[in-house]
C-alpha atoms as a PDB file:
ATOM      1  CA  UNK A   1       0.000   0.000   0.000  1.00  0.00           C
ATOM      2  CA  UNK A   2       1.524   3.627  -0.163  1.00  0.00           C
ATOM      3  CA  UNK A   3       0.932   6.934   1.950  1.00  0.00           C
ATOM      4  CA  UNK A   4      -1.966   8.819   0.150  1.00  0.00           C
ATOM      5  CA  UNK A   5      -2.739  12.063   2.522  1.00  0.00           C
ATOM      6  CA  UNK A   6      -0.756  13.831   4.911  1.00  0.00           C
ATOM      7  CA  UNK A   7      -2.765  13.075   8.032  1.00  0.00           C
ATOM      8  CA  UNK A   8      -1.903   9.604   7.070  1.00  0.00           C
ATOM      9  CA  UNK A   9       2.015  10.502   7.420  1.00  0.00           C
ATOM     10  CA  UNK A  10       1.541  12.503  10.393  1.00  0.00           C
ATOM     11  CA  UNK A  11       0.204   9.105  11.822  1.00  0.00           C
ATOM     12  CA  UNK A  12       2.684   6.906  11.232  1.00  0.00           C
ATOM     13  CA  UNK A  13       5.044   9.255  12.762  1.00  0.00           C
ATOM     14  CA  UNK A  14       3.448   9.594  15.646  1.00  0.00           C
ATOM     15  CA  UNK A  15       2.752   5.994  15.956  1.00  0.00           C
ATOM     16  CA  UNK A  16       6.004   5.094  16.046  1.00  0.00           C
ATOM     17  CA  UNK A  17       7.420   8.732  17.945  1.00  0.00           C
ATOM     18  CA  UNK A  18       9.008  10.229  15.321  1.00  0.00           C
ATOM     19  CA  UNK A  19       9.710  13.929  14.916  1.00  0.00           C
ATOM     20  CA  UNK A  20       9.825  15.344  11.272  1.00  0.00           C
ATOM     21  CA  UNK A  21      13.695  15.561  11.638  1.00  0.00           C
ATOM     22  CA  UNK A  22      13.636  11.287  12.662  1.00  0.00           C
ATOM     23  CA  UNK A  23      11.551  10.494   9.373  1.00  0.00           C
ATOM     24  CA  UNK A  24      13.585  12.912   7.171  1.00  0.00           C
ATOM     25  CA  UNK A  25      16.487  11.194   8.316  1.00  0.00           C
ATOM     26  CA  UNK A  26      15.449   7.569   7.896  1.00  0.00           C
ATOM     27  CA  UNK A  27      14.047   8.960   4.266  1.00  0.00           C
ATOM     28  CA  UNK A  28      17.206  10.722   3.456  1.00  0.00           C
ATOM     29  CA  UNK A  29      15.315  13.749   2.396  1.00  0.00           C
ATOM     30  CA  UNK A  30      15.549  17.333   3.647  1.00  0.00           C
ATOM     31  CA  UNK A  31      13.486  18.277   6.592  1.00  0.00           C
ATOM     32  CA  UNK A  32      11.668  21.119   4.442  1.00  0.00           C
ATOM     33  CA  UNK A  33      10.594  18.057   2.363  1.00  0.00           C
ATOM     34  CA  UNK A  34       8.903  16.800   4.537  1.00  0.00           C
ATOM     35  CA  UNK A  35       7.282  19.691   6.106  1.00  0.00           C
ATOM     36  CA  UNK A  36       6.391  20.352   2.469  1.00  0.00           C
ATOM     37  CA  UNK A  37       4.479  16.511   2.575  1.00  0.00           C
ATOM     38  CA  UNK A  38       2.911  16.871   5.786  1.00  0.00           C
ATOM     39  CA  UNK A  39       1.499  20.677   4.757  1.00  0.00           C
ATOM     40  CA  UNK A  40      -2.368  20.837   4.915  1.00  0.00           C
ATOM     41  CA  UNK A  41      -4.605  18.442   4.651  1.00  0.00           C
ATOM     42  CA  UNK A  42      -5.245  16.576   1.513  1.00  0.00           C
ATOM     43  CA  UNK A  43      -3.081  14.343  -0.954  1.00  0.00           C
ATOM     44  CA  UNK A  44       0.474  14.573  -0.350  1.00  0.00           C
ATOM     45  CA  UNK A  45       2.633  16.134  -2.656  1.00  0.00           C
ATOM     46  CA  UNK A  46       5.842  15.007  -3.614  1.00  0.00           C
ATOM     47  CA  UNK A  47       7.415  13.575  -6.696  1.00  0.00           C
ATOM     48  CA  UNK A  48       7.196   9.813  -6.582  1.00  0.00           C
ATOM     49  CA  UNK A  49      10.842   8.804  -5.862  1.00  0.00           C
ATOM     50  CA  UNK A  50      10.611  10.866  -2.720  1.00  0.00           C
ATOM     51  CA  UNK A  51       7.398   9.351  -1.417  1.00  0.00           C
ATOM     52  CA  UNK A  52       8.977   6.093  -2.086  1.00  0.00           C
ATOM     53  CA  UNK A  53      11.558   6.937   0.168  1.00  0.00           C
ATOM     54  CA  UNK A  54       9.153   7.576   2.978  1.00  0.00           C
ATOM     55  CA  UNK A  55       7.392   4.729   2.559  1.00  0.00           C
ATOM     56  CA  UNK A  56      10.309   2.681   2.972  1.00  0.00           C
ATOM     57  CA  UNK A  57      11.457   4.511   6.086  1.00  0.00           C
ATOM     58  CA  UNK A  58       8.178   3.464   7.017  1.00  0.00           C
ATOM     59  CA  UNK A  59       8.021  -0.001   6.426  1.00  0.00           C
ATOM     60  CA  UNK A  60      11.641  -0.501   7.826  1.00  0.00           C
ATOM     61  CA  UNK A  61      10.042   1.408  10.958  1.00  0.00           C
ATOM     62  CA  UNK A  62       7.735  -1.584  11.669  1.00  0.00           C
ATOM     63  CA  UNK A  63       4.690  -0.100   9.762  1.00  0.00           C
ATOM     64  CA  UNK A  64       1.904  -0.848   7.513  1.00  0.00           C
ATOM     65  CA  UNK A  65       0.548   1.571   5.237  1.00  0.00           C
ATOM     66  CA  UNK A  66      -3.132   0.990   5.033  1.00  0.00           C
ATOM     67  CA  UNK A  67      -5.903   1.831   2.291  1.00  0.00           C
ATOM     68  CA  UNK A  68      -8.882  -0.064   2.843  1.00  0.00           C
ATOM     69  CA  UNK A  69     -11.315   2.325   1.731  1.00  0.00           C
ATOM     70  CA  UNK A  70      -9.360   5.135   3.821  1.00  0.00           C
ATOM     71  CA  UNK A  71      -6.353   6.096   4.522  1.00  0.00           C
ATOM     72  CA  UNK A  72      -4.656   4.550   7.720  1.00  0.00           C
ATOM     73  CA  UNK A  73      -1.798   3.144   9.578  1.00  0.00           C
ATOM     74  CA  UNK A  74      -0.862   0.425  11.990  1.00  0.00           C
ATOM     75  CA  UNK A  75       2.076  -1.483  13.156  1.00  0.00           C
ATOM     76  CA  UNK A  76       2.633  -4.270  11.122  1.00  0.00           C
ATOM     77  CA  UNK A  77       2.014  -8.079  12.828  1.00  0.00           C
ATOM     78  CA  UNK A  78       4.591 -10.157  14.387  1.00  0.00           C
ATOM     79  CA  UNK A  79       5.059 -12.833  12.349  1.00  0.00           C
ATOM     80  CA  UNK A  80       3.918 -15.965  13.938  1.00  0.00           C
ATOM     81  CA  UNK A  81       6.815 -18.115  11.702  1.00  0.00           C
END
């Protein structure tokens, strides 16, 4: 799944206790950037190699990027293997 709307990345961050600084970091992106993401609150904008980026920082976080009909977030499962 992929990050659709910035209340959906303000989420995850604070699901997992991120500041903006922690994602841009993990995302290796500037810290404006993602400001620039999380502004307002509709569909994110960013070019699609950047959002990419964040996703992964995501999903190497522990995360799962939901979009079931809406926008969401949890932590992912443990596996059970």
């Amino acid at each position: 799944m992929s990050l659709t709307i910035s209340r959906q990345m303000k989420a995850a961050r604070a699901l997992i206790g991120w500041e903006q600084k922690d994602l841009a970091e993990a995302a290796g992106v500037a810290i404006n950037t993602i400001r620039r993401m999380e502004a307002g609150d509709g569909p994110i904008k960013a070019n699609a190699e950047t959002l990419r980026k964040v996703e992964r920082a995501f999903i190497e976080a522990g995360l799962e990027l939901l979009n079931h009909g809406a926008p969401g977030v949890r932590i992912r499962p443990a596996s059970t293997s």
